[in-house]
C-alpha atoms as a PDB file:
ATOM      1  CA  UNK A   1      99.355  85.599 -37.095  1.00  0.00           C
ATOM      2  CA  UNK A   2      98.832  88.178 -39.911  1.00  0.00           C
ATOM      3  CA  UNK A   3     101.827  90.347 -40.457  1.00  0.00           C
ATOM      4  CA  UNK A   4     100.262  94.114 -40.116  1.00  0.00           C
ATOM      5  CA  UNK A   5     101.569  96.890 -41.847  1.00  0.00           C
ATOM      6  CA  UNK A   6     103.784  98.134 -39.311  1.00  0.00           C
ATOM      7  CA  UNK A   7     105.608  94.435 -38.473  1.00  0.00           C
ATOM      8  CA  UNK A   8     106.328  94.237 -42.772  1.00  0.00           C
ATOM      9  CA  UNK A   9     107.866  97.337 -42.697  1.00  0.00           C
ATOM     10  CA  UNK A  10     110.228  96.839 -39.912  1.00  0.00           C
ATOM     11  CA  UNK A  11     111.362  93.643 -41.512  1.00  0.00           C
ATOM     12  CA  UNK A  12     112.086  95.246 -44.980  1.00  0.00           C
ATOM     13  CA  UNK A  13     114.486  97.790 -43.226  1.00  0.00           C
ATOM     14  CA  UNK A  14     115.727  95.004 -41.284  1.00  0.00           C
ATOM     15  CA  UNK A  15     116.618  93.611 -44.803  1.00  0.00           C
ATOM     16  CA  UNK A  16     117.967  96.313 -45.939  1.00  0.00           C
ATOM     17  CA  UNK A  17     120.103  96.391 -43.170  1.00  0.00           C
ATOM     18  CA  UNK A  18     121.595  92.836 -43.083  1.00  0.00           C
ATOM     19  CA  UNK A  19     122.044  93.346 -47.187  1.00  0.00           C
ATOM     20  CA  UNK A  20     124.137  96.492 -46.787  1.00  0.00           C
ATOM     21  CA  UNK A  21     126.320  94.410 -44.715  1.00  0.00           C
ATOM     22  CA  UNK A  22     126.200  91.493 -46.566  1.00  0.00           C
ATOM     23  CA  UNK A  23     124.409  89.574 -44.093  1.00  0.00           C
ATOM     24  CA  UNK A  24     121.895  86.642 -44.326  1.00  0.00           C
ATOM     25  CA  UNK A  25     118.305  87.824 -42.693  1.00  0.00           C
ATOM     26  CA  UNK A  26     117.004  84.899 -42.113  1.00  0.00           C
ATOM     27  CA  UNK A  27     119.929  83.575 -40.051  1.00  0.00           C
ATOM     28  CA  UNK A  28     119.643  86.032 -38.287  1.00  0.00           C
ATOM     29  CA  UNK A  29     116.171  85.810 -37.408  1.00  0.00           C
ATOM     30  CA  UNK A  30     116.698  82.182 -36.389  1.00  0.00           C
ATOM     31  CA  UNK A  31     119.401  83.019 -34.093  1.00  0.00           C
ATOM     32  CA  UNK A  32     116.265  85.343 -32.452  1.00  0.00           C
ATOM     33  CA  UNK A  33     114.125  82.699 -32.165  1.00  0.00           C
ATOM     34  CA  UNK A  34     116.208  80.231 -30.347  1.00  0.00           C
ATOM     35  CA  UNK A  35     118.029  83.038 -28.388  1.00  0.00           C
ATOM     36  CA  UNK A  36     116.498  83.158 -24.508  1.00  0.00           C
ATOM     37  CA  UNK A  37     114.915  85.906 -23.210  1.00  0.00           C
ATOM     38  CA  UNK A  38     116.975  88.459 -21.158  1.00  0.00           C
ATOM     39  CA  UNK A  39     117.268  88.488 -17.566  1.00  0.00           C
ATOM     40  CA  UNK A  40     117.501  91.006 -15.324  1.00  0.00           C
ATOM     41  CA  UNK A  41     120.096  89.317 -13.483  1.00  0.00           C
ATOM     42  CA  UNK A  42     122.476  88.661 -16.643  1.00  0.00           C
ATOM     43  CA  UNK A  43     121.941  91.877 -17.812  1.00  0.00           C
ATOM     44  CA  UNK A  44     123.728  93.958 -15.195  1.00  0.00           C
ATOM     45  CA  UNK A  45     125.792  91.126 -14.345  1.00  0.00           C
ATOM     46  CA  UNK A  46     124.749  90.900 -10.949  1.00  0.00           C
ATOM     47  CA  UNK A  47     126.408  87.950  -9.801  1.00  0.00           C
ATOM     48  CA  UNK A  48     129.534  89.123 -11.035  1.00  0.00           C
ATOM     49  CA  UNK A  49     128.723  92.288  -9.465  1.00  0.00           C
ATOM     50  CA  UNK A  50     127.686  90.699  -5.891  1.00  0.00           C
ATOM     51  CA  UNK A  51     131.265  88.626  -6.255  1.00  0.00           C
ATOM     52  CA  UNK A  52     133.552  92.060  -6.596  1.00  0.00           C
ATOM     53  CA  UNK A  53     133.595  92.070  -2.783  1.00  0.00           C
ATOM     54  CA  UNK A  54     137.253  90.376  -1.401  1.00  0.00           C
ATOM     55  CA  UNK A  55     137.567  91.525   2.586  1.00  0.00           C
ATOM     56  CA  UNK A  56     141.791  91.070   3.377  1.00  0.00           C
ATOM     57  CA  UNK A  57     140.255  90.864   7.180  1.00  0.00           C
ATOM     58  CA  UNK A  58     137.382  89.276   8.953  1.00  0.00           C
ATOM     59  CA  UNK A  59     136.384  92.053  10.331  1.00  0.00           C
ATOM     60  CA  UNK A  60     132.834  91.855   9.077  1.00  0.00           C
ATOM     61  CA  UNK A  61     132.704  96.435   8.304  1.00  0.00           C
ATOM     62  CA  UNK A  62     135.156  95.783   5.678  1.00  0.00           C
ATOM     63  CA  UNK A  63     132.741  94.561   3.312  1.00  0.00           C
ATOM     64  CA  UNK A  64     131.031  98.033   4.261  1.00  0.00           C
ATOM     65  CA  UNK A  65     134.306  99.932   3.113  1.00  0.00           C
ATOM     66  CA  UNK A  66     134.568  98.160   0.049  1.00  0.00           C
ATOM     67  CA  UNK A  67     131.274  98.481  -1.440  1.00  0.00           C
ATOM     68  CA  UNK A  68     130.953 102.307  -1.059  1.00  0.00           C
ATOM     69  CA  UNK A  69     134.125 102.812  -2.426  1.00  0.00           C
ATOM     70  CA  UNK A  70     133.106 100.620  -5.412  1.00  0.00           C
ATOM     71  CA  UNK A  71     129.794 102.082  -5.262  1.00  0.00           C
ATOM     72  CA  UNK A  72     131.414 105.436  -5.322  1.00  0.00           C
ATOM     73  CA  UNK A  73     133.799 104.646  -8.545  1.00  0.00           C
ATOM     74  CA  UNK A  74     130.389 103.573 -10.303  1.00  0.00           C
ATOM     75  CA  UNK A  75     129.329 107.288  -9.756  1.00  0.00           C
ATOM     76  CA  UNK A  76     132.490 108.445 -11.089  1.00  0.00           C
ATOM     77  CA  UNK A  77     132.317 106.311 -14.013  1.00  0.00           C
ATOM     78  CA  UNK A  78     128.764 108.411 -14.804  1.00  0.00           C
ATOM     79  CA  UNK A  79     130.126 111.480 -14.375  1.00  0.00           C
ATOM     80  CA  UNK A  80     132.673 110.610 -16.733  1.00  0.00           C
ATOM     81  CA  UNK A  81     130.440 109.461 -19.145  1.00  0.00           C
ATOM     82  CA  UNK A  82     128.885 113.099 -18.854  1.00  0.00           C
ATOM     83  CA  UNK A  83     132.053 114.576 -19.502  1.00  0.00           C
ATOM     84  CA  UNK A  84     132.751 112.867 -22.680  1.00  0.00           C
ATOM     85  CA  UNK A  85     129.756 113.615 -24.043  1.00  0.00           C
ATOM     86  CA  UNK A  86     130.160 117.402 -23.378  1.00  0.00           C
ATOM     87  CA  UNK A  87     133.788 117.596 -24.576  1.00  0.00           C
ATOM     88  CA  UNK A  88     133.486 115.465 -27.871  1.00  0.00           C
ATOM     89  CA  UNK A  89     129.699 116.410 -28.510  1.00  0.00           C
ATOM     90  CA  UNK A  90     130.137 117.402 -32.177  1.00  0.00           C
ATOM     91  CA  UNK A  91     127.664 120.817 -32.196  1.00  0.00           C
ATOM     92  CA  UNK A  92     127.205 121.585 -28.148  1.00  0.00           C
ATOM     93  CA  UNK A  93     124.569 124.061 -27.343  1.00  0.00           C
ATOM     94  CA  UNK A  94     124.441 125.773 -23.608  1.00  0.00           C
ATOM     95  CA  UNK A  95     121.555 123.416 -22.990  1.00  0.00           C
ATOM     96  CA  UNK A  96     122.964 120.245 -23.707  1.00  0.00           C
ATOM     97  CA  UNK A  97     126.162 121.126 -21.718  1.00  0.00           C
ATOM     98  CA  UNK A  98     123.625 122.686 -19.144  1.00  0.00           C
ATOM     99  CA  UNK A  99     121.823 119.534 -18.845  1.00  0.00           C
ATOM    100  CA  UNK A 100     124.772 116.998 -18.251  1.00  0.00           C
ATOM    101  CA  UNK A 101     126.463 119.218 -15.563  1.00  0.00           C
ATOM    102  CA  UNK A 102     122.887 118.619 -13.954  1.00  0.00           C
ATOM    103  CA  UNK A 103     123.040 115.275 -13.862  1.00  0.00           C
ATOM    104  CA  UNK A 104     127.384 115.631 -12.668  1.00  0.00           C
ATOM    105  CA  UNK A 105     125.862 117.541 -10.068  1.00  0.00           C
ATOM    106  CA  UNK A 106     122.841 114.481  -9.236  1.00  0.00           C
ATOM    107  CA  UNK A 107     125.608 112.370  -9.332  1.00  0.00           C
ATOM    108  CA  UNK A 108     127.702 114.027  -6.744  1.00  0.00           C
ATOM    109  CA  UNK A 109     125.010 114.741  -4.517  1.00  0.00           C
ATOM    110  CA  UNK A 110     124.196 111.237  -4.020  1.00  0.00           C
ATOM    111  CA  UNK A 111     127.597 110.644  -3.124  1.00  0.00           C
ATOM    112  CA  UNK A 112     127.976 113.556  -0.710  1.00  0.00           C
ATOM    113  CA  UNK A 113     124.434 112.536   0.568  1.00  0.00           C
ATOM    114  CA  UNK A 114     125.481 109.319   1.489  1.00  0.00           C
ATOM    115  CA  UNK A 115     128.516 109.220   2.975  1.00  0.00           C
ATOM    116  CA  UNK A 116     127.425 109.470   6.003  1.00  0.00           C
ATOM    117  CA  UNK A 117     127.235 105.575   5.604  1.00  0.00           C
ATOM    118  CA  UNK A 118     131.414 106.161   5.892  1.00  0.00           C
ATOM    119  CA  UNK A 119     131.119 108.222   8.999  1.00  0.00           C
ATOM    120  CA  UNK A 120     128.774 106.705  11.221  1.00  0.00           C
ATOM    121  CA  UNK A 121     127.863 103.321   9.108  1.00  0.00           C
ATOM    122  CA  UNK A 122     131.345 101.458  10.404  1.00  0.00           C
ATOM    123  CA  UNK A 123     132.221 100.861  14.134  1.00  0.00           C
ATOM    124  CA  UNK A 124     135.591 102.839  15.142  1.00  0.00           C
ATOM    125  CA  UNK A 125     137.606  99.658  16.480  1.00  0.00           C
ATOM    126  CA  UNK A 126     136.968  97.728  13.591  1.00  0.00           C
ATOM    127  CA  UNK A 127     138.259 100.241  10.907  1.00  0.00           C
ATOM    128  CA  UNK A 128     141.013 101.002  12.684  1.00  0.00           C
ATOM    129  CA  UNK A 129     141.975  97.115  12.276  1.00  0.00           C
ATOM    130  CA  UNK A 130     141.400  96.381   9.123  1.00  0.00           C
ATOM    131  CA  UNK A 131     143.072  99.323   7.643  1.00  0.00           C
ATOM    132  CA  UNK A 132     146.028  98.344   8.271  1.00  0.00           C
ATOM    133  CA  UNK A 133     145.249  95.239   6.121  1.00  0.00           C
ATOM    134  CA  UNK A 134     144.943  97.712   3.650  1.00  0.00           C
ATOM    135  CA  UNK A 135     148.454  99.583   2.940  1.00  0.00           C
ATOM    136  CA  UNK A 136     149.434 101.241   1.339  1.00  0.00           C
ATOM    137  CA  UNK A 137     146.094 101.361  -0.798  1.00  0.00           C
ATOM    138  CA  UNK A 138     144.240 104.633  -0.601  1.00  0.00           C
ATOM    139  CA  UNK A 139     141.097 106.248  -1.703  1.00  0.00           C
ATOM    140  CA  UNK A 140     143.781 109.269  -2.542  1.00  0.00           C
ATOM    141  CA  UNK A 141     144.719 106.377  -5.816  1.00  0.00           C
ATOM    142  CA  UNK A 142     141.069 107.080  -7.476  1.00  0.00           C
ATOM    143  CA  UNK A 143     142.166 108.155 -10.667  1.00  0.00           C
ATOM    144  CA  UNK A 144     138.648 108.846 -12.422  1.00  0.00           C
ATOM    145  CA  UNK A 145     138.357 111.021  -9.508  1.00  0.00           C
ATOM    146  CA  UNK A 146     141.441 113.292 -10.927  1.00  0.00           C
ATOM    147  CA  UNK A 147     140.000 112.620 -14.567  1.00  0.00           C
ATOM    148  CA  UNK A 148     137.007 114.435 -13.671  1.00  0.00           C
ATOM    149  CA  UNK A 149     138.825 117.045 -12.508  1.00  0.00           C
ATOM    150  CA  UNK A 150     140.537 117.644 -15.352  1.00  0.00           C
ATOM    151  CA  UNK A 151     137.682 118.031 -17.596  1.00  0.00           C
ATOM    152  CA  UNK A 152     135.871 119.932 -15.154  1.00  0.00           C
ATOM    153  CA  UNK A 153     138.634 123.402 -15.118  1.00  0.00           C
ATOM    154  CA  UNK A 154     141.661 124.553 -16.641  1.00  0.00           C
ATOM    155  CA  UNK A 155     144.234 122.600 -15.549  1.00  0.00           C
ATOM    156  CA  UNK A 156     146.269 125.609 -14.020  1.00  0.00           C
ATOM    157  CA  UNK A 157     143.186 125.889 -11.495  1.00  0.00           C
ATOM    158  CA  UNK A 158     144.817 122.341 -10.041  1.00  0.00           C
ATOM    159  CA  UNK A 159     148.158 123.214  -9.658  1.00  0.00           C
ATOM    160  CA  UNK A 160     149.140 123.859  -5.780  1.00  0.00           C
ATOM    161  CA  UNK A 161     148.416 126.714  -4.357  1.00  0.00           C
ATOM    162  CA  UNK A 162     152.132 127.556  -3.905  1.00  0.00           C
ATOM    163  CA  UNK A 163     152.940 127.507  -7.301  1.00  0.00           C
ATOM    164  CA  UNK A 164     149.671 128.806  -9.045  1.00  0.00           C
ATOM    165  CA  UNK A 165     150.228 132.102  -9.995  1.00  0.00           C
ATOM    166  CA  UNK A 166     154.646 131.146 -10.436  1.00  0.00           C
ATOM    167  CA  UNK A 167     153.449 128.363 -13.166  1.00  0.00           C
ATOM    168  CA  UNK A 168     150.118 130.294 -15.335  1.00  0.00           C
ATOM    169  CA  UNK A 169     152.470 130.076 -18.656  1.00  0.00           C
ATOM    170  CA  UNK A 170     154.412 126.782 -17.807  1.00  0.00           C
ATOM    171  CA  UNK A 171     154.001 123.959 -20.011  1.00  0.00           C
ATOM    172  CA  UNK A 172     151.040 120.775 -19.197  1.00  0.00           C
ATOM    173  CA  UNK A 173     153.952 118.362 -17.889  1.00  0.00           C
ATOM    174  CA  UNK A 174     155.129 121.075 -15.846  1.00  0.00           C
ATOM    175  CA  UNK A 175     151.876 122.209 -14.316  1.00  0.00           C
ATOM    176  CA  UNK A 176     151.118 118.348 -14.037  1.00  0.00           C
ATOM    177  CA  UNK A 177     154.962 117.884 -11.848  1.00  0.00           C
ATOM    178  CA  UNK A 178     152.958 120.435  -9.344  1.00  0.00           C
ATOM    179  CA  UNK A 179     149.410 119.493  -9.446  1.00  0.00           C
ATOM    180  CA  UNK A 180     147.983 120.055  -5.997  1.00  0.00           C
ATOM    181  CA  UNK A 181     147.478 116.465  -4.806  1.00  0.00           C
ATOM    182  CA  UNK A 182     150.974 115.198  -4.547  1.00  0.00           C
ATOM    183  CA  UNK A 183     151.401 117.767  -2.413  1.00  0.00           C
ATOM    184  CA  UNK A 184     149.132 115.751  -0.543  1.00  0.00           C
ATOM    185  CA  UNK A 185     150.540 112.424  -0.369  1.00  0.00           C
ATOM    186  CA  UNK A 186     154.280 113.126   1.374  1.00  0.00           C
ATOM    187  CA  UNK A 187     155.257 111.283   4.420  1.00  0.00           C
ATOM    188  CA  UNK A 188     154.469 113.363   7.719  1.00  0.00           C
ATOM    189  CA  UNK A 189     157.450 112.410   8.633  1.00  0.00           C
ATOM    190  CA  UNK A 190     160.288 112.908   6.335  1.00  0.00           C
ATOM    191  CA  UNK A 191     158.279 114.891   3.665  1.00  0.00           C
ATOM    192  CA  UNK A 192     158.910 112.476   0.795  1.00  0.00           C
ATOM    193  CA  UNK A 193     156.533 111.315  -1.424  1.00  0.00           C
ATOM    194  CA  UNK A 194     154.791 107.800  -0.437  1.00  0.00           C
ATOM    195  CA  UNK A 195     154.500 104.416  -1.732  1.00  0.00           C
ATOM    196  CA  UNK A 196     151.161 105.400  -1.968  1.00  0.00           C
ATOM    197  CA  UNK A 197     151.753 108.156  -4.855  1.00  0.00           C
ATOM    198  CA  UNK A 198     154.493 106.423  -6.126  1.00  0.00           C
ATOM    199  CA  UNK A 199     151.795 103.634  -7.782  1.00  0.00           C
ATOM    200  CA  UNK A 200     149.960 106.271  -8.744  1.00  0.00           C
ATOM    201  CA  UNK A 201     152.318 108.028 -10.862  1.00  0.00           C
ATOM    202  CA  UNK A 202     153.666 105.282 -12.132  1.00  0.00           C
ATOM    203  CA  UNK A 203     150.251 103.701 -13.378  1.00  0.00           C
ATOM    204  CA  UNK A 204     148.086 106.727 -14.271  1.00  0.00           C
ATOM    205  CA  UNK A 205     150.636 109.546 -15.228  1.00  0.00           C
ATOM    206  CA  UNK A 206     150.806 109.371 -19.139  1.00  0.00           C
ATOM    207  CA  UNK A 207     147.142 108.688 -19.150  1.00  0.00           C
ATOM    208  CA  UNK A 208     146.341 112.269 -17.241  1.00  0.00           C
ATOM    209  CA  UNK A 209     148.844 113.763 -19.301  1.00  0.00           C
ATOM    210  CA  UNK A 210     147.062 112.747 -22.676  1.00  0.00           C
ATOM    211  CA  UNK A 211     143.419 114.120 -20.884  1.00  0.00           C
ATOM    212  CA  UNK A 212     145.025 117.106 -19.718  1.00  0.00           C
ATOM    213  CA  UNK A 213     146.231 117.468 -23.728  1.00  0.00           C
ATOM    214  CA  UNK A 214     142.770 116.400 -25.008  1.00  0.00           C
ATOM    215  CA  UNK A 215     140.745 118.696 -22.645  1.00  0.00           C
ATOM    216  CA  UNK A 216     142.948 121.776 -23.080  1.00  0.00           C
ATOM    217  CA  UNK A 217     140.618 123.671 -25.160  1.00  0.00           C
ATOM    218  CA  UNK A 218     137.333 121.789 -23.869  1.00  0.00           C
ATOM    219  CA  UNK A 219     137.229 121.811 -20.454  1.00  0.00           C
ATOM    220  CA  UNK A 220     134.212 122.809 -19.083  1.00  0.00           C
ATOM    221  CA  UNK A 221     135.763 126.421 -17.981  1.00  0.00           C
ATOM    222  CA  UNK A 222     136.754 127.016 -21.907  1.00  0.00           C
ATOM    223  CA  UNK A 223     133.816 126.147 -23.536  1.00  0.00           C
ATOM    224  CA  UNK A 224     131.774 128.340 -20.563  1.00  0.00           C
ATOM    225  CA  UNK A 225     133.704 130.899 -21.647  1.00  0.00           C
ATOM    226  CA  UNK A 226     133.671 130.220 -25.501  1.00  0.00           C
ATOM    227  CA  UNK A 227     129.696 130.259 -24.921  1.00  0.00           C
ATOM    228  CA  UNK A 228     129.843 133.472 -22.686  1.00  0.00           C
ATOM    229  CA  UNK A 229     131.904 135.941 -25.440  1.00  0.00           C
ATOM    230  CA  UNK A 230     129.745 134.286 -28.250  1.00  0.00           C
ATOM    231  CA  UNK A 231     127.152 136.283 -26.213  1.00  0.00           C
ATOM    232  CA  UNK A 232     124.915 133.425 -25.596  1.00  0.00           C
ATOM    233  CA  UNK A 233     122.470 133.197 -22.277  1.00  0.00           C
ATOM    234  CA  UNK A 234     124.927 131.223 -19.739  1.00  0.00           C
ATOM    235  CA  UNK A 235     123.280 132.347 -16.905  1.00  0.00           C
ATOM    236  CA  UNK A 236     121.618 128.496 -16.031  1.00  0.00           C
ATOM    237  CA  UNK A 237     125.104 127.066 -16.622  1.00  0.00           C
ATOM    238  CA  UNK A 238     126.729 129.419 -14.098  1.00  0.00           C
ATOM    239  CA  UNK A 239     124.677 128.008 -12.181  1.00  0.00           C
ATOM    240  CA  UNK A 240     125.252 124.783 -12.656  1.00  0.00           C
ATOM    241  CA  UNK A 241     128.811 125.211 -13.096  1.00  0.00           C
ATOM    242  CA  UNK A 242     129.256 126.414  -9.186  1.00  0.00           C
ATOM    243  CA  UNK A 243     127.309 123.811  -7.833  1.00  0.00           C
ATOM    244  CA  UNK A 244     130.090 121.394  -9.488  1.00  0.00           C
ATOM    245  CA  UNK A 245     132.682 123.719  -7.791  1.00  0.00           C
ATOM    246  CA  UNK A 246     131.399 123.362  -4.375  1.00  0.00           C
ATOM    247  CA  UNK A 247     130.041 119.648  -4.497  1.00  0.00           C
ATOM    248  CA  UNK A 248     133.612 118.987  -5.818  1.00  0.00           C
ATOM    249  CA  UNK A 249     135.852 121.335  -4.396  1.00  0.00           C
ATOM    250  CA  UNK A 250     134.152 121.438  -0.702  1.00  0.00           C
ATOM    251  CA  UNK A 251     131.131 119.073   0.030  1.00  0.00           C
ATOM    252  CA  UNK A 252     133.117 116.143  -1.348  1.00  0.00           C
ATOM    253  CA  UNK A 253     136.558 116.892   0.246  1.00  0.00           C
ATOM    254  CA  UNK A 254     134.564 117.787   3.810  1.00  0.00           C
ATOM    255  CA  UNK A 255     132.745 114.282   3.616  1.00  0.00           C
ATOM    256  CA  UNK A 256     136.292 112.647   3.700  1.00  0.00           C
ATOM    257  CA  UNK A 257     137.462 115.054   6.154  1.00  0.00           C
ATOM    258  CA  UNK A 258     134.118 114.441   8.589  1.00  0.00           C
ATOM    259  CA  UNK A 259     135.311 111.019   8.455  1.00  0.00           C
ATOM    260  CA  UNK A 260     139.241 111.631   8.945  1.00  0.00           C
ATOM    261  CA  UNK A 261     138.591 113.196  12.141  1.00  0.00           C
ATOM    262  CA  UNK A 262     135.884 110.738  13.325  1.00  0.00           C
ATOM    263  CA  UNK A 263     138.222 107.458  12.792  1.00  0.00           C
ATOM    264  CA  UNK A 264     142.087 109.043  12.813  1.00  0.00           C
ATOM    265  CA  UNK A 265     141.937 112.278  15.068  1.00  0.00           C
ATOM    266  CA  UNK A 266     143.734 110.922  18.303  1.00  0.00           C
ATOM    267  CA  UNK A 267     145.039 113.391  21.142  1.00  0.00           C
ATOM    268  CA  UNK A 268     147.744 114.420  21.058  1.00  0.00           C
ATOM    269  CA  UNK A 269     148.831 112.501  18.082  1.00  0.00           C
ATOM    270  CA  UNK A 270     147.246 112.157  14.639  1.00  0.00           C
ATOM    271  CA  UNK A 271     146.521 108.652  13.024  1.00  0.00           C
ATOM    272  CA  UNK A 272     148.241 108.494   9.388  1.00  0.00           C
ATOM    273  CA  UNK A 273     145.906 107.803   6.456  1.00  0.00           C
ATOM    274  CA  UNK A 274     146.579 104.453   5.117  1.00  0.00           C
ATOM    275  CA  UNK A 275     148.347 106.045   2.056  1.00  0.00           C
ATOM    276  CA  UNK A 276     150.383 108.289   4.471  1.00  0.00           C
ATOM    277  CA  UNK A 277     148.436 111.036   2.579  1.00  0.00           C
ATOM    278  CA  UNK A 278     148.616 114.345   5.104  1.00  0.00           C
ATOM    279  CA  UNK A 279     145.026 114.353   5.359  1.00  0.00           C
ATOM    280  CA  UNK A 280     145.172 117.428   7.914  1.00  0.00           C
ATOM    281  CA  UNK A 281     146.621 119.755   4.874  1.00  0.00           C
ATOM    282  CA  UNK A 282     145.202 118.024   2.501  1.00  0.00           C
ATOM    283  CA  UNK A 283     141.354 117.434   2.879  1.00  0.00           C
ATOM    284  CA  UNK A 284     139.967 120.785   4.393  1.00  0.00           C
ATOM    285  CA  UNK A 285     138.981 122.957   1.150  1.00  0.00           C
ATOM    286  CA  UNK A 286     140.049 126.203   2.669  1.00  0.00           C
ATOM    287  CA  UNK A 287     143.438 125.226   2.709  1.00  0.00           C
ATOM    288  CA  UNK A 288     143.647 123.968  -0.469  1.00  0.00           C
ATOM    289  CA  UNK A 289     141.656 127.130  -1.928  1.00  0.00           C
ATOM    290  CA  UNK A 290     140.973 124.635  -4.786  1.00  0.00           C
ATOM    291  CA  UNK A 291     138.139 126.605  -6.905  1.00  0.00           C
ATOM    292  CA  UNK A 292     137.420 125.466 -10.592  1.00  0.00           C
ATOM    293  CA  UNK A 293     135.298 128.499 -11.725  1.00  0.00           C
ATOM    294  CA  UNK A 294     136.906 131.635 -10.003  1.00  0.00           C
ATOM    295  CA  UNK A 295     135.397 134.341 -12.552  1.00  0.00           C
ATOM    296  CA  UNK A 296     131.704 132.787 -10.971  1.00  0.00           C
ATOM    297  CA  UNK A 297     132.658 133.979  -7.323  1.00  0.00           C
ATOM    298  CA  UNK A 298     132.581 137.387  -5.835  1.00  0.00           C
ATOM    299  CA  UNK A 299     135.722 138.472  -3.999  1.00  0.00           C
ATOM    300  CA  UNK A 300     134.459 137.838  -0.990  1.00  0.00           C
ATOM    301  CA  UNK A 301     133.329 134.571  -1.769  1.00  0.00           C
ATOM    302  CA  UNK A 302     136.343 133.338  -2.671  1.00  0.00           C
ATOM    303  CA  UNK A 303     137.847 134.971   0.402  1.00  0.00           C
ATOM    304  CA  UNK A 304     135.918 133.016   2.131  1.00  0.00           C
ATOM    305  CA  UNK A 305     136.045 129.929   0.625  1.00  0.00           C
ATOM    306  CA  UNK A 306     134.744 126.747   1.925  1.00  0.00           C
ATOM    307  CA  UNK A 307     134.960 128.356   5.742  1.00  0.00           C
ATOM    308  CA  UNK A 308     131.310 127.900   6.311  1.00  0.00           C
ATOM    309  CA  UNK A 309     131.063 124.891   5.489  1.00  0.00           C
ATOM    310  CA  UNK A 310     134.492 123.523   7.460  1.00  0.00           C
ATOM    311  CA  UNK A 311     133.031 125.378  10.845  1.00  0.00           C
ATOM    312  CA  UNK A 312     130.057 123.443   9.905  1.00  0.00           C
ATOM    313  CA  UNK A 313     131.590 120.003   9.994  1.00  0.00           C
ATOM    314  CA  UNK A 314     133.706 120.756  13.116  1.00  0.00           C
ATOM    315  CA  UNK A 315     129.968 121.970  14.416  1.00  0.00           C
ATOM    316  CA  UNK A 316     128.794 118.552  13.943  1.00  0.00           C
ATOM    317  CA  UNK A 317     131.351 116.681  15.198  1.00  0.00           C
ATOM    318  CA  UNK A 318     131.399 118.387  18.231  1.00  0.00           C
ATOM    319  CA  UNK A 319     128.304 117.285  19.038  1.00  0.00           C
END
């Protein structure tokens, strides 16, 4: 075979390479030619992947559970991986950070898309079964869930409600004692935290802390606004900056809540969430009033936030 042009010059920068590290070429190059050729199967790790599936019942919808949570934690994972690259990107222009909220957004609306494989995808009698296999383990525990949060607003936006406006000039840890989802996970009964939050705090806290610290001045509401007074054309980002805030802040939270009611609404009593999360309080978005990008919103918008779309779901699940 007669080396062309092109083929010689990739293997001089390939020397050039292995010499600034102080690295044998050749060695190299026979490592290539015994090395076998990739497989699709090795290189996602697919039956690693297919193996990640351990039902605690043999119920046989568990499996179903299991793999759209995982599924959904994948999707997480990406839109973290957006994040990063927005916060840390070293000169960010409006379209770059334009461009990987679009794809946040892609992300999230496959999730929201889908979940109807959560509300209708699993029979009733069998979830409420093998849940109980399941304590006190919650979907309420996914912490890349709450990361994303965190670099998606300021991180006042995420304290409750009830202690919003009391806390604007408290410090992080503060803010972070009243963030708006333990508020979530207290015992119907007694109003004490759960076991539930308990491993949460205990496992994730000084990790959201440091994010919180690390996305204080890059969040995706500072730099929005760093772009907006340096009088640059955010009018596409807007855009895509309140699609985030609904997908997260009301499509998302509705999905669960569609699902709530389908498998733990019971007359006249409620069925706890395995976590002993308040789901009631906790999952409709119009309770919470949970917006990321309130300068975005008219008044009456944010009035009437996430009603339509909660008299939509009820709508549906009427029928």
């Amino acid at each position: 075979m007669e080396l062309t042009p092109e083929i010689k010059s990739k293997l001089d920068k390939l020397q050039e390479k292995y010499e600034a590290m102080g690295q044998d070429m050749a060695a190299y190059l026979d490592g290539l030619l015994y090395a076998d050729f990739l497989t699709y199967w090795d290189y996602i790790h697919l039956d690693t992947l297919l193996s990640l599936q351990s039902p605690k019942t043999p119920f046989p919808d568990e499996e179903i559970f299991i793999m759209y949570h995982q599924i959904t934690e994948l999707y997480f994972k990406l839109c973290l991986h957006e994040c990063k690259q927005i916060a840390e990107h070293p000169a960010l222009t409006v379209e770059f950070f334009t461009a990987r909220v679009k794809r946040i957004n892609a992300y999230f609306n496959a999730l929201t898309s889908s979940f109807d494989v959560m509300v209708d995808g699993m029979e009733k009698e069998q979830f409420l079964k093998f849940r109980m296999s399941l304590l006190p383990a919650s979907g309420f525990q996914s912490a890349q869930y709450r990361m994303i949060e965190i670099c998606a607003t300021d991180f006042t936006r995420l304290v409750d409600k009830s202690k919003r406006e009391e806390l604007v000039n408290a410090s992080l840890e503060e803010k972070f004692e009243n963030i708006y989802w333990k508020f979530g996970a207290t015992e119907l009964s007694s109003g004490k935290q759960t076991l539930t939050l308990k491993q949460f705090i205990t496992k994730y806290a000084a990790q959201f802390l440091q994010l919180v610290k690390d996305r204080e001045f890059n969040n995706f509401s500072a730099l929005y606004t760093r772009f907006e007074k340096e009088g640059q054309n955010v009018s596409l980002l807007a855009e895509e900056l309140r699609k985030l805030d609904l997908f997260v802040n009301v499509e998302w939270p509705l999905s669960h809540y569609k699902s709530a009611v389908r498998y733990l609404e019971r007359d006249p009593v409620d069925i706890a969430a395995t976590g002993g999360t308040n789901w009631q309080k906790y999952l409709p978005p119009r309770f919470q009033k949970r917006i990321f990008y309130p300068f975005l919103w008219t008044e009456e918008q944010l009035e009437e936030w996430g009603k339509s779309w909660v008299l939509g779901v009820l709508k549906s699940i009427k029928k």
